[in-house]
N, C-alpha and C. Protein backbone atom coordinates (compact mmCIF):
# COMPACT_ATOMS: atom_id res chain seq x y z
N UNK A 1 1.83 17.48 -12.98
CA UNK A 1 1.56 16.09 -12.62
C UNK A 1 0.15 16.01 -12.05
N UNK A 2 -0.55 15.24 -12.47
CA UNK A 2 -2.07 14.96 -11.72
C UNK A 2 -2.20 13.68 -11.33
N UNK A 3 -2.70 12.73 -10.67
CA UNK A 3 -2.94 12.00 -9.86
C UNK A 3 -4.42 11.71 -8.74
N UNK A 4 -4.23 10.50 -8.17
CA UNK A 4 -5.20 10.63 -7.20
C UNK A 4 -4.41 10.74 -5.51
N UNK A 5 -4.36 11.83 -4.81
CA UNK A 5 -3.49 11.60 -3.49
C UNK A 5 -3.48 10.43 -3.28
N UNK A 6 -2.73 9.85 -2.58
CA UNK A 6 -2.21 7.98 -1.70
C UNK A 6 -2.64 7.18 -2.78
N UNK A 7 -2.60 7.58 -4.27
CA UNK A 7 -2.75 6.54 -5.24
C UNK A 7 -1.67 6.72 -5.97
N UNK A 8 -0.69 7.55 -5.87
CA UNK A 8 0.46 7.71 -7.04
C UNK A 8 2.03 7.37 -5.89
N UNK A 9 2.48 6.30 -6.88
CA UNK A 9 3.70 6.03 -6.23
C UNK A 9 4.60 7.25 -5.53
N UNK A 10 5.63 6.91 -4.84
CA UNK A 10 6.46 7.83 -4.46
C UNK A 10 7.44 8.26 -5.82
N UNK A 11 7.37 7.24 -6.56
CA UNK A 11 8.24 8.27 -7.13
C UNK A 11 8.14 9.43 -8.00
N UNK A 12 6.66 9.11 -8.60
CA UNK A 12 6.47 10.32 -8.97
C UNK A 12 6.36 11.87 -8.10
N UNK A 13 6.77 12.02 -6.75
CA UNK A 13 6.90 12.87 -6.22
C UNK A 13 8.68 13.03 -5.75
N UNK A 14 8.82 12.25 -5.58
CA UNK A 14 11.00 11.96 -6.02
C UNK A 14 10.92 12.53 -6.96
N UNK A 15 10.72 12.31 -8.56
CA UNK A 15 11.21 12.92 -9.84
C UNK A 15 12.07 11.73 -10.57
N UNK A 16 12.12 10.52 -10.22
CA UNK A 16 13.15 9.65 -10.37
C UNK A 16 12.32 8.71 -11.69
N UNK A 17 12.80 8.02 -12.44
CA UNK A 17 12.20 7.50 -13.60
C UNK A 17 10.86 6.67 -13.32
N UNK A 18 9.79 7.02 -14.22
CA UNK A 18 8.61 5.99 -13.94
C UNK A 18 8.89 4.85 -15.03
N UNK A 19 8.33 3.62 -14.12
CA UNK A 19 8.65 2.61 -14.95
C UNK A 19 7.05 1.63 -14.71
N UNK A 20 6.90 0.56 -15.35
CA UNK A 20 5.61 -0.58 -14.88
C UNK A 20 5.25 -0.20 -13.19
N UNK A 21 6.10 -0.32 -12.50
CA UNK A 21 6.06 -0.41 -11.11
C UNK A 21 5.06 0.51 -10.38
N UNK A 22 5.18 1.64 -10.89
CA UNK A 22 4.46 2.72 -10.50
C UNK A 22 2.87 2.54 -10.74
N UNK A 23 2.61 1.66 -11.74
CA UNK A 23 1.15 0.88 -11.77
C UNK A 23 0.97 0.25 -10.92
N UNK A 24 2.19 -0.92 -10.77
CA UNK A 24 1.92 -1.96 -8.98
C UNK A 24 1.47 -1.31 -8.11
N UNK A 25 2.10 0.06 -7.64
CA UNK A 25 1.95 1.19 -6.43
C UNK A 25 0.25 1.39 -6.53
N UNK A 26 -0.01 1.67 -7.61
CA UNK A 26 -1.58 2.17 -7.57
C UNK A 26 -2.43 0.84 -8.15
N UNK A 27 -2.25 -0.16 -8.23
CA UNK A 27 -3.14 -1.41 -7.97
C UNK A 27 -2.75 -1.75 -6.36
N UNK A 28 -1.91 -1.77 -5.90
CA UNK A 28 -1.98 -1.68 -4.13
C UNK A 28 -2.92 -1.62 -3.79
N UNK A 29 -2.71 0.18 -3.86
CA UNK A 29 -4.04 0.96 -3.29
C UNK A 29 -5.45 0.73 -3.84
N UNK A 30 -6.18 0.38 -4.73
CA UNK A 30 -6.83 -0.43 -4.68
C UNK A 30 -7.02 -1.61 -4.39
N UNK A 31 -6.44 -2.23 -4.62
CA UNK A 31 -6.92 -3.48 -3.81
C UNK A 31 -7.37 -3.08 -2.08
N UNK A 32 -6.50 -2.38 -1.64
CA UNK A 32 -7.08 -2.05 -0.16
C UNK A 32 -8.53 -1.36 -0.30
N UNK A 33 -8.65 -0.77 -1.55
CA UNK A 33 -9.90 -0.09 -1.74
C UNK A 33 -11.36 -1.23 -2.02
N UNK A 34 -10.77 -1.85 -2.64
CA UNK A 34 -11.51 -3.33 -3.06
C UNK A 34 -12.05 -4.02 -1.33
N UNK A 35 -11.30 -4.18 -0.65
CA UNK A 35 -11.30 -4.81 0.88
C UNK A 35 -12.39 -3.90 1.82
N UNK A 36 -12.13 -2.73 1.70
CA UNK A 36 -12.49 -1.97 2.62
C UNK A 36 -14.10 -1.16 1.92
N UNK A 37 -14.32 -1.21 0.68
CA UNK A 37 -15.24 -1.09 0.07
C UNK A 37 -15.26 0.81 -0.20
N UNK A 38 -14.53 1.60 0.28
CA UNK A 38 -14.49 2.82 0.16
C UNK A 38 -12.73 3.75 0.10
N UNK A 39 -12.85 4.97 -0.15
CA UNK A 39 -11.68 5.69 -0.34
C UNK A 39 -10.62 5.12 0.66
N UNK A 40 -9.42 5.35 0.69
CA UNK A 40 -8.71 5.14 1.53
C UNK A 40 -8.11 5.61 2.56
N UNK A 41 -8.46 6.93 2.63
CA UNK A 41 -8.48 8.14 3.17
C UNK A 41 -9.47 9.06 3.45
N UNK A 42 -10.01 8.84 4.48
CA UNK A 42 -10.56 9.99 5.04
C UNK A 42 -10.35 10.83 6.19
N UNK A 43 -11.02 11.53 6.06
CA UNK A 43 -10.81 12.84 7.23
C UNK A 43 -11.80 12.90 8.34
N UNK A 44 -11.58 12.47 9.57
CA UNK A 44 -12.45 12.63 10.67
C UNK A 44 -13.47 14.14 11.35
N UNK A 45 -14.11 14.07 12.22
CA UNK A 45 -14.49 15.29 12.18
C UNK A 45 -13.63 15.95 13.50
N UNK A 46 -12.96 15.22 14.21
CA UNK A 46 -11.84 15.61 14.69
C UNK A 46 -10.33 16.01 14.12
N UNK A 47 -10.44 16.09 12.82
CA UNK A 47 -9.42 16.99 11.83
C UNK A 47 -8.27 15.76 11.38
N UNK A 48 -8.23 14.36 12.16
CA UNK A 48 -7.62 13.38 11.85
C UNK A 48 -7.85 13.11 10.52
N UNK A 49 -6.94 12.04 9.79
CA UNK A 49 -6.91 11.42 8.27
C UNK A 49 -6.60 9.94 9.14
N UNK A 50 -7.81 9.07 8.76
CA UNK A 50 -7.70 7.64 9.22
C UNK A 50 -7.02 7.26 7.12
N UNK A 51 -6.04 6.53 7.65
CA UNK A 51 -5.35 5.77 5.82
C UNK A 51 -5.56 4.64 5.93
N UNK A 52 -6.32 3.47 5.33
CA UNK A 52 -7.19 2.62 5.37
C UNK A 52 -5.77 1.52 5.20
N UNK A 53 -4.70 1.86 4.21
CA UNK A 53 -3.73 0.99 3.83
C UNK A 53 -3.00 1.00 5.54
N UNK A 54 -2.60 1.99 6.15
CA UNK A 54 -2.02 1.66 6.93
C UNK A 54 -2.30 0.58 8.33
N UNK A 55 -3.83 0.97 8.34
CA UNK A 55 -4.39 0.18 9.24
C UNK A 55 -4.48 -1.17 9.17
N UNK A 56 -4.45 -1.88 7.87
CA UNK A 56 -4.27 -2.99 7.38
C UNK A 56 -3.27 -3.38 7.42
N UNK A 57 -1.95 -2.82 7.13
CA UNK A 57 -0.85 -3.19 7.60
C UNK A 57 -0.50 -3.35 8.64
N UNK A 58 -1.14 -3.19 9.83
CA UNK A 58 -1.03 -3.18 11.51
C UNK A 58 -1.45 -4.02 11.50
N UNK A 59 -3.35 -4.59 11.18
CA UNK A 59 -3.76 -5.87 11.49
C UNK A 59 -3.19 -7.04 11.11
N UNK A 60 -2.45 -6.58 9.81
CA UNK A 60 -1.69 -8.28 9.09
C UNK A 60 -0.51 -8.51 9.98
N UNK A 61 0.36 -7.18 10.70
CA UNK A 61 1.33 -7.21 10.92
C UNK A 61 1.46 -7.62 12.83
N UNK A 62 0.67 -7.53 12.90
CA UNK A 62 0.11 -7.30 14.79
C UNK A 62 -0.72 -8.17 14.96
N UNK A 63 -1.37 -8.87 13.87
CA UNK A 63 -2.83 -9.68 14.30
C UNK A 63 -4.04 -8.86 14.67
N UNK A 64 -5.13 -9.75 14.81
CA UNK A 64 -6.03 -9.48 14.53
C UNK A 64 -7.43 -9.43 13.81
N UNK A 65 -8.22 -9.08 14.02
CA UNK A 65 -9.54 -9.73 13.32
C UNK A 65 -9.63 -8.96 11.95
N UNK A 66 -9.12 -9.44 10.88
CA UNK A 66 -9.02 -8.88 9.13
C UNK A 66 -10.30 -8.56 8.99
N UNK A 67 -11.32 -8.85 9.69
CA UNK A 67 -12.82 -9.24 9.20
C UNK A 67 -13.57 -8.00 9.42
N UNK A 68 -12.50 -7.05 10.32
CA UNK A 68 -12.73 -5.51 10.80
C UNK A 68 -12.61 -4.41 9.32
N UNK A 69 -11.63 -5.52 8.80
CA UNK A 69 -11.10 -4.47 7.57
C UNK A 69 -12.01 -4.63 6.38
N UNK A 70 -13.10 -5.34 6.38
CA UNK A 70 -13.89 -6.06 5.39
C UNK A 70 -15.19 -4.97 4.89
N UNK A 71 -14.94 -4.55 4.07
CA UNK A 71 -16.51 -3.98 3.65
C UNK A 71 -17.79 -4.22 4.21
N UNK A 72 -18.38 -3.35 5.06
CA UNK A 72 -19.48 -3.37 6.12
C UNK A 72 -20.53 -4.06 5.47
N UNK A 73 -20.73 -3.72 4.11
CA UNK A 73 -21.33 -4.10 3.00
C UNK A 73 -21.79 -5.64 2.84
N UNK A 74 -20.82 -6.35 3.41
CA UNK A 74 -20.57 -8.20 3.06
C UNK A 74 -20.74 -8.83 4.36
N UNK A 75 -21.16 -8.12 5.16
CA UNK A 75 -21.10 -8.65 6.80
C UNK A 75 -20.41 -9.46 6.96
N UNK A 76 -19.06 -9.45 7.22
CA UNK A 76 -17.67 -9.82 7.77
C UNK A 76 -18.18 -11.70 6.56
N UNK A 77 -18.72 -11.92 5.70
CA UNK A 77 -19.02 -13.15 4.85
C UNK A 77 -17.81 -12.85 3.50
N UNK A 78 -16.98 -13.35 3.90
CA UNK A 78 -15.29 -13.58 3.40
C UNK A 78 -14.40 -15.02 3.43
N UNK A 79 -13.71 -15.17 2.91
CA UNK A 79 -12.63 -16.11 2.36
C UNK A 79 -11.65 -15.95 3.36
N UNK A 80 -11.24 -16.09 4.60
CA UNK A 80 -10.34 -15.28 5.46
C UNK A 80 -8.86 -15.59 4.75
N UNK A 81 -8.52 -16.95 4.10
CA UNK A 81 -7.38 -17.16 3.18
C UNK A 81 -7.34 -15.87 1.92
N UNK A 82 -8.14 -15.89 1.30
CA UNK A 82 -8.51 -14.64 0.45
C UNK A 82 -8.24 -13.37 1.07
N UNK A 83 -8.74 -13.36 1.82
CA UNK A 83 -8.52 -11.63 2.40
C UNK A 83 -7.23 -11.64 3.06
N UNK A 84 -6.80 -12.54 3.26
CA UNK A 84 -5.30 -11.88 3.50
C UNK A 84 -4.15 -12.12 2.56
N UNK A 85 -4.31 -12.81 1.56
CA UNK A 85 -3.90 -12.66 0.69
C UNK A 85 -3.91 -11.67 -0.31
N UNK A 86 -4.86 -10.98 -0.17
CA UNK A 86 -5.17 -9.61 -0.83
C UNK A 86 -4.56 -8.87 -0.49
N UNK A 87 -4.73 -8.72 0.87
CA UNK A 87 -4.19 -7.52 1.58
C UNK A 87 -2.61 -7.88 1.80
N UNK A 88 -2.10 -8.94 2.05
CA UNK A 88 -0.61 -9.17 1.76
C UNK A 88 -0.10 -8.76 0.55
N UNK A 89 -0.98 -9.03 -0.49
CA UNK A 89 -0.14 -8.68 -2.06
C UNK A 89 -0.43 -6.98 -2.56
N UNK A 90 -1.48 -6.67 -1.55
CA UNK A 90 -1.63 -5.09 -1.13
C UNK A 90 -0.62 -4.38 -1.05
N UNK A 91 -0.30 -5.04 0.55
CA UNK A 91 1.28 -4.69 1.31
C UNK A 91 2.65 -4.26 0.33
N UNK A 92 2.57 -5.49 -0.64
CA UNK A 92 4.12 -5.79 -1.61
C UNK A 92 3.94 -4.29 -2.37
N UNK A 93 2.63 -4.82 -2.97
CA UNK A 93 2.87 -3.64 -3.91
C UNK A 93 2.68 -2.23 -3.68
N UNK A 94 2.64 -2.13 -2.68
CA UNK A 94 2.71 -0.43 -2.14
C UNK A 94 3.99 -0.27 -1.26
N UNK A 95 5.08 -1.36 -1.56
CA UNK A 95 6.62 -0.92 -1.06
C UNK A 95 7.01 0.47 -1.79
N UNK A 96 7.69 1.09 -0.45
CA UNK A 96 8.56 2.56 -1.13
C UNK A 96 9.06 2.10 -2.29
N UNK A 97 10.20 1.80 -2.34
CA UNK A 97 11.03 1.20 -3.39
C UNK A 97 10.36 0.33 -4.50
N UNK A 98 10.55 1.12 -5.90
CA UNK A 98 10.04 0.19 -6.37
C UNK A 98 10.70 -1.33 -6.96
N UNK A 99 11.91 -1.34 -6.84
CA UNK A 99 12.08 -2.55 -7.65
C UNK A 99 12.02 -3.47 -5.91
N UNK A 100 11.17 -2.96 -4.96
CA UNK A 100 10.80 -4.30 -3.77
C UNK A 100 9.43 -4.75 -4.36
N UNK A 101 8.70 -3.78 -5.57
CA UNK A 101 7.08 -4.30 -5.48
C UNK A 101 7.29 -5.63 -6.42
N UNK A 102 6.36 -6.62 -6.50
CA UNK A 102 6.39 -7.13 -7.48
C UNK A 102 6.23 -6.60 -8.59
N UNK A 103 6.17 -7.79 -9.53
CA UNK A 103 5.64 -7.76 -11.23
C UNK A 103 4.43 -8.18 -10.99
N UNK A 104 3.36 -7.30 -11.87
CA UNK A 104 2.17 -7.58 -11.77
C UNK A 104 1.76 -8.74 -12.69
N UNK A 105 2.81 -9.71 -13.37
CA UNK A 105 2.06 -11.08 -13.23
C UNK A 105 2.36 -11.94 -11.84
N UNK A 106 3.35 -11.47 -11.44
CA UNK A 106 3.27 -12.58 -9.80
C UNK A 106 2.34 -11.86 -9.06
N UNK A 107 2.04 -10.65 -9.11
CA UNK A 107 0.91 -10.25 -8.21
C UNK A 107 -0.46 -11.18 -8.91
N UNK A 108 -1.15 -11.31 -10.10
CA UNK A 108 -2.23 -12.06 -10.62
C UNK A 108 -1.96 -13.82 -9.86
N UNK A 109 -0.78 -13.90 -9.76
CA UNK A 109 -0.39 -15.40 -9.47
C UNK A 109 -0.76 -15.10 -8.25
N UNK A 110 -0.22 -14.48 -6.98
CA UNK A 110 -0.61 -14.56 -6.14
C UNK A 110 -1.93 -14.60 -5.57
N UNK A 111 -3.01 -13.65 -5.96
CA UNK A 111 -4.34 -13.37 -6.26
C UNK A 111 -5.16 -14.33 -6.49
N UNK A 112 -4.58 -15.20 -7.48
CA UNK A 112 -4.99 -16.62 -7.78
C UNK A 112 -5.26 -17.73 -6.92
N UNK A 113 -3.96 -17.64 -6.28
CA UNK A 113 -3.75 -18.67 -5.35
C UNK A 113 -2.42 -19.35 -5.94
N UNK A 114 -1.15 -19.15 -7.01
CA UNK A 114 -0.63 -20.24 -7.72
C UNK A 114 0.88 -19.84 -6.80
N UNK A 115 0.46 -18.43 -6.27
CA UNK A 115 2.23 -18.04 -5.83
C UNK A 115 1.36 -17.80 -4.39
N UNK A 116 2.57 -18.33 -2.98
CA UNK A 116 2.12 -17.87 -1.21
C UNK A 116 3.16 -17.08 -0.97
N UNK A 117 2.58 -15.56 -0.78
CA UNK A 117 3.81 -14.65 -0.15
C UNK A 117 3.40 -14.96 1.23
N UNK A 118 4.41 -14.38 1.95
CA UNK A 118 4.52 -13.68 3.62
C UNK A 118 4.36 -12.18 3.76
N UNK A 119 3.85 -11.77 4.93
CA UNK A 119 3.95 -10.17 5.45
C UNK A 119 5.43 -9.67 5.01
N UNK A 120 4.79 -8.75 3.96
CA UNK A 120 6.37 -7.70 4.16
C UNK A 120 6.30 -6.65 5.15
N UNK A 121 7.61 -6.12 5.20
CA UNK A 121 7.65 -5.07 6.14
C UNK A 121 6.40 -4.38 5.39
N UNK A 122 6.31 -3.37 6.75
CA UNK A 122 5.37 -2.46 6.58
C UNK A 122 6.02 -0.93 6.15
N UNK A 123 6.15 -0.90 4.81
CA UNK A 123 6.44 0.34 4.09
C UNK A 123 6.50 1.43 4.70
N UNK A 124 7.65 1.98 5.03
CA UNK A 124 8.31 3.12 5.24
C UNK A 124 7.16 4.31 5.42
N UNK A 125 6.56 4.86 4.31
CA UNK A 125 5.59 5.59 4.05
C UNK A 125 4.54 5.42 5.30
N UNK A 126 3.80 4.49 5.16
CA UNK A 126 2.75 3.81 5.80
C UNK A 126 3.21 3.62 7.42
N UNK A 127 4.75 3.64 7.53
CA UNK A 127 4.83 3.60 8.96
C UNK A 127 4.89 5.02 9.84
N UNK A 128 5.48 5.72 8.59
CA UNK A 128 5.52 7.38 9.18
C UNK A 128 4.15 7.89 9.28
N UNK A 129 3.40 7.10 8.43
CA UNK A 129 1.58 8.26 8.49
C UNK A 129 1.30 7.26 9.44
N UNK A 130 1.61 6.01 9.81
CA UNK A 130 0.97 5.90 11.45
C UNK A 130 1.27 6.62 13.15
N UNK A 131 2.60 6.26 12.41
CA UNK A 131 3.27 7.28 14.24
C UNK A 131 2.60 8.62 13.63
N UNK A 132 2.48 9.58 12.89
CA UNK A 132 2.10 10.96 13.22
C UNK A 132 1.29 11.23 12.40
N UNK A 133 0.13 10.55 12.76
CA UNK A 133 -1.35 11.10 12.16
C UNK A 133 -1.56 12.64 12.51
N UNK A 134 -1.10 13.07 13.37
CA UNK A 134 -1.67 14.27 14.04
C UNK A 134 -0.57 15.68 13.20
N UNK A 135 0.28 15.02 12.50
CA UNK A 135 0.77 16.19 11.68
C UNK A 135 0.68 15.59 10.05
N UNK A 136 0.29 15.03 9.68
CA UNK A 136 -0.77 14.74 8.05
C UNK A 136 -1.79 15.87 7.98
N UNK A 137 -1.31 16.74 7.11
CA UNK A 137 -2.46 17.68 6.26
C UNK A 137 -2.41 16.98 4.84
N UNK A 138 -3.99 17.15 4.36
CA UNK A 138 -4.18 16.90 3.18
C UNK A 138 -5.24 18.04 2.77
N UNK A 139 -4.86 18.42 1.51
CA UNK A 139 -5.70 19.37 0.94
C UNK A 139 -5.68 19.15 -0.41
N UNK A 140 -7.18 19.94 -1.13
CA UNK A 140 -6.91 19.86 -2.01
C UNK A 140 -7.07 21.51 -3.09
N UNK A 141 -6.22 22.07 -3.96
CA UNK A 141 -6.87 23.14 -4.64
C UNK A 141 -7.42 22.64 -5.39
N UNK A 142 -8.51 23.97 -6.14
CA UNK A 142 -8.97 23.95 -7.03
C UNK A 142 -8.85 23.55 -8.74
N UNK A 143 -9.23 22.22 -8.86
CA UNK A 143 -8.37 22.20 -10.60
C UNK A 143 -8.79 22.89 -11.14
N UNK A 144 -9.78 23.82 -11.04
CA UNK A 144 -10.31 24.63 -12.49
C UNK A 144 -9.17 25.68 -11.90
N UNK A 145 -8.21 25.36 -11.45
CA UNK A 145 -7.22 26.85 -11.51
C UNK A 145 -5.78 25.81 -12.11
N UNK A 146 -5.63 24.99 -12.18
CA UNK A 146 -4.94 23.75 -12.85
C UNK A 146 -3.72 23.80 -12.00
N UNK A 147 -4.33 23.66 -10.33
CA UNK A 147 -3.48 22.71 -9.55
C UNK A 147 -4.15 21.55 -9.22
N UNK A 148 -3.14 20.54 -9.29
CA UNK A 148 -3.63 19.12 -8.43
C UNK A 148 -3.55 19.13 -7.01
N UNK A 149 -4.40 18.22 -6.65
CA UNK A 149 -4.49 17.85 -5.58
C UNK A 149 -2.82 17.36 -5.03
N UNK A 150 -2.80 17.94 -3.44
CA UNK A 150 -1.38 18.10 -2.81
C UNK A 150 -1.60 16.98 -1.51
N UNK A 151 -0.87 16.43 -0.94
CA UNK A 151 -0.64 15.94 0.26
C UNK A 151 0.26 16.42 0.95
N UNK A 152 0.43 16.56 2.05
CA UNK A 152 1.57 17.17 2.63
C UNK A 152 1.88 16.34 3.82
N UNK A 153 2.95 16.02 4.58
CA UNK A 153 3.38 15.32 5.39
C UNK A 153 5.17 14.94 5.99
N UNK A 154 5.14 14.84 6.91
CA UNK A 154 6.50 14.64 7.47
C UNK A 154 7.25 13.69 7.39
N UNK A 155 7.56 13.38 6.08
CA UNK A 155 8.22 12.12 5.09
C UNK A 155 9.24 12.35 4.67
N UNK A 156 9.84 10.91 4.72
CA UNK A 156 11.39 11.57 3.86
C UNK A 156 11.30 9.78 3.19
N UNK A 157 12.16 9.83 2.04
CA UNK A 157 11.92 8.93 1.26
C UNK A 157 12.79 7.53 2.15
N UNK A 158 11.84 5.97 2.08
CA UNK A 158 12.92 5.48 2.66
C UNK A 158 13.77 4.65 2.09
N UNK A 159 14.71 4.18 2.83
CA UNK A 159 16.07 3.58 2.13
C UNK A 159 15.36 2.10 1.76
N UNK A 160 15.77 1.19 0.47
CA UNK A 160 15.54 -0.27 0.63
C UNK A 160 15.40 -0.99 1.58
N UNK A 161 14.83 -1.99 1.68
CA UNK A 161 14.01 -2.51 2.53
C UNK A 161 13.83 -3.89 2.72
N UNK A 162 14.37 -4.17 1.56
CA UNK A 162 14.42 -5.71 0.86
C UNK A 162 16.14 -6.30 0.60
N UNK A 163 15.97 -7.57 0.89
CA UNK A 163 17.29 -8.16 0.25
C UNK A 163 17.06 -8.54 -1.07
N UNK A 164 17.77 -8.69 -1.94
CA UNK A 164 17.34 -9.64 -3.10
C UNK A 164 17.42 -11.32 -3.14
N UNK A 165 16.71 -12.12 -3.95
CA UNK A 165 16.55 -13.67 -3.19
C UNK A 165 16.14 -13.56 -4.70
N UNK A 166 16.55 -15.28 -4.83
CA UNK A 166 16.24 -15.74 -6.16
C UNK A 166 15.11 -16.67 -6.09
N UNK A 167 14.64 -16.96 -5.16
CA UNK A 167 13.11 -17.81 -5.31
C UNK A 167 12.04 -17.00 -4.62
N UNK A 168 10.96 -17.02 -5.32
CA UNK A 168 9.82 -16.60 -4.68
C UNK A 168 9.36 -17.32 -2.85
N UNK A 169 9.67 -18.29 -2.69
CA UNK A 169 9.59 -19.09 -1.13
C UNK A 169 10.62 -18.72 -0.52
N UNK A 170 11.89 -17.94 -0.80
CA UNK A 170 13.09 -17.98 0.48
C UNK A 170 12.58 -16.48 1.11
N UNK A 171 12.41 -17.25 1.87
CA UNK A 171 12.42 -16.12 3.33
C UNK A 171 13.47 -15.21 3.77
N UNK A 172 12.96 -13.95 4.27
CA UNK A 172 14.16 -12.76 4.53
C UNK A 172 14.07 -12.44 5.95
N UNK A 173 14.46 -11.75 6.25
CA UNK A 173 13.84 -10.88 7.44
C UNK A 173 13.07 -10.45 7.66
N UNK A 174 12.36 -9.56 6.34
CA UNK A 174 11.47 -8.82 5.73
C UNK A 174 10.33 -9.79 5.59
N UNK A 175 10.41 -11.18 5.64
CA UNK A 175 9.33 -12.05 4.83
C UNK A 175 9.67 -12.88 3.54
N UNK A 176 10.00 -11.95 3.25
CA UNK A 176 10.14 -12.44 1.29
C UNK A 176 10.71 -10.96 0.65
N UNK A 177 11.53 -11.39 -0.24
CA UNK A 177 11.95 -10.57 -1.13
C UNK A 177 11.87 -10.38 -2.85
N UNK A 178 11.28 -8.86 -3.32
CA UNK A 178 10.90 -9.89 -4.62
C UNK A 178 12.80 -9.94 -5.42
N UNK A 179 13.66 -9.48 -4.99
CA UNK A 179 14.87 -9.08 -5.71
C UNK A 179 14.51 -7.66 -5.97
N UNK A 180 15.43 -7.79 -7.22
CA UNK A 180 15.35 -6.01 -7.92
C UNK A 180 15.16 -6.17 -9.15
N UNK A 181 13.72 -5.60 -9.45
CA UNK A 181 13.38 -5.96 -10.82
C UNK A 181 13.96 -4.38 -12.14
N UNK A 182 14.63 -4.99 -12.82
CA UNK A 182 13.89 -3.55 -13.53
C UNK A 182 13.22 -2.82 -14.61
């Protein structure tokens, strides 16, 4: 299996069937890449891994100035409706589970402006690499020896997360639910 680390869904590390969804997972992560103007992951020189998705999920989820999360590049000169809409339809589509991500035409709708989600929970994944940054190793071997790049971390896959709902506007607990697509 090859990949880009924190760009390949979970399930291709489950073993469980890939389907469309697993594209949603890695348009996510870009889009946070799109926002933030660089990788999503880096490594401090204090041996930390700052994950650019997770931090975004704190500010949407906690409040806060989005304008922090903005490419240094654009001097905080943004759409603030836009940018969190990005980063909300970010959020969806980097749910553990995939039949919680959307379909990537309601993600284009949303993007648009034609569909208004709410904050989803903050993905399982993304909540474990916040509580314990300090035990996240990431490495990578060598491909000219034809291993991929590995992540390693104190994860366990999480359970659904979502109710299922038949309109895009009914509200959950969660925010919004997209159902279970498959």
């Amino acid at each position: 299996m090859r990949g880009t680390r924190g760009y390949l869904a979970p399930e291709w590390i489950t073993g469980v069937a890939i389907t469309a969804k697993a594209d949603v997972y890695s348009y996510g992560m870009m889009l946070f890449e799109f926002v933030s103007g660089r990788r999503n992951s880096e490594q401090s020189g204090d041996g930390k891994v700052h994950f650019f998705p997770t931090w975004a999920a704190k500010k949407l989820t906690e409040g806060g100035d989005l304008l922090e999360l903005l490419d240094p590049r654009l001097g905080r000169d943004a759409d603030m409706e836009e940018l969190t809409r990005m980063c909300r339809v970010a959020c969806w589509c980097v749910q553990d589970e995939e039949r919680d991500r959307p379909p990537m035409g309601q993600v284009v709708q949303i993007l648009e402006g034609v569909l208004d989600v709410n904050m989803p929970r903050v993905p399982r994944s993304l909540q474990v690499l916040a509580d314990n940054q300090e035990q996240i190793v990431f490495f990578t071997e060598s491909s000219s020896s034809g291993q991929s790049s590995q992540a390693k971390s104190n994860t366990s896959t999480a359970s659904s997360q979502s109710k299922s709902t038949t309109s895009m506007n009914s509200n959950t607990e969660a925010g919004m639910s997209w159902g279970h697509f498959d």
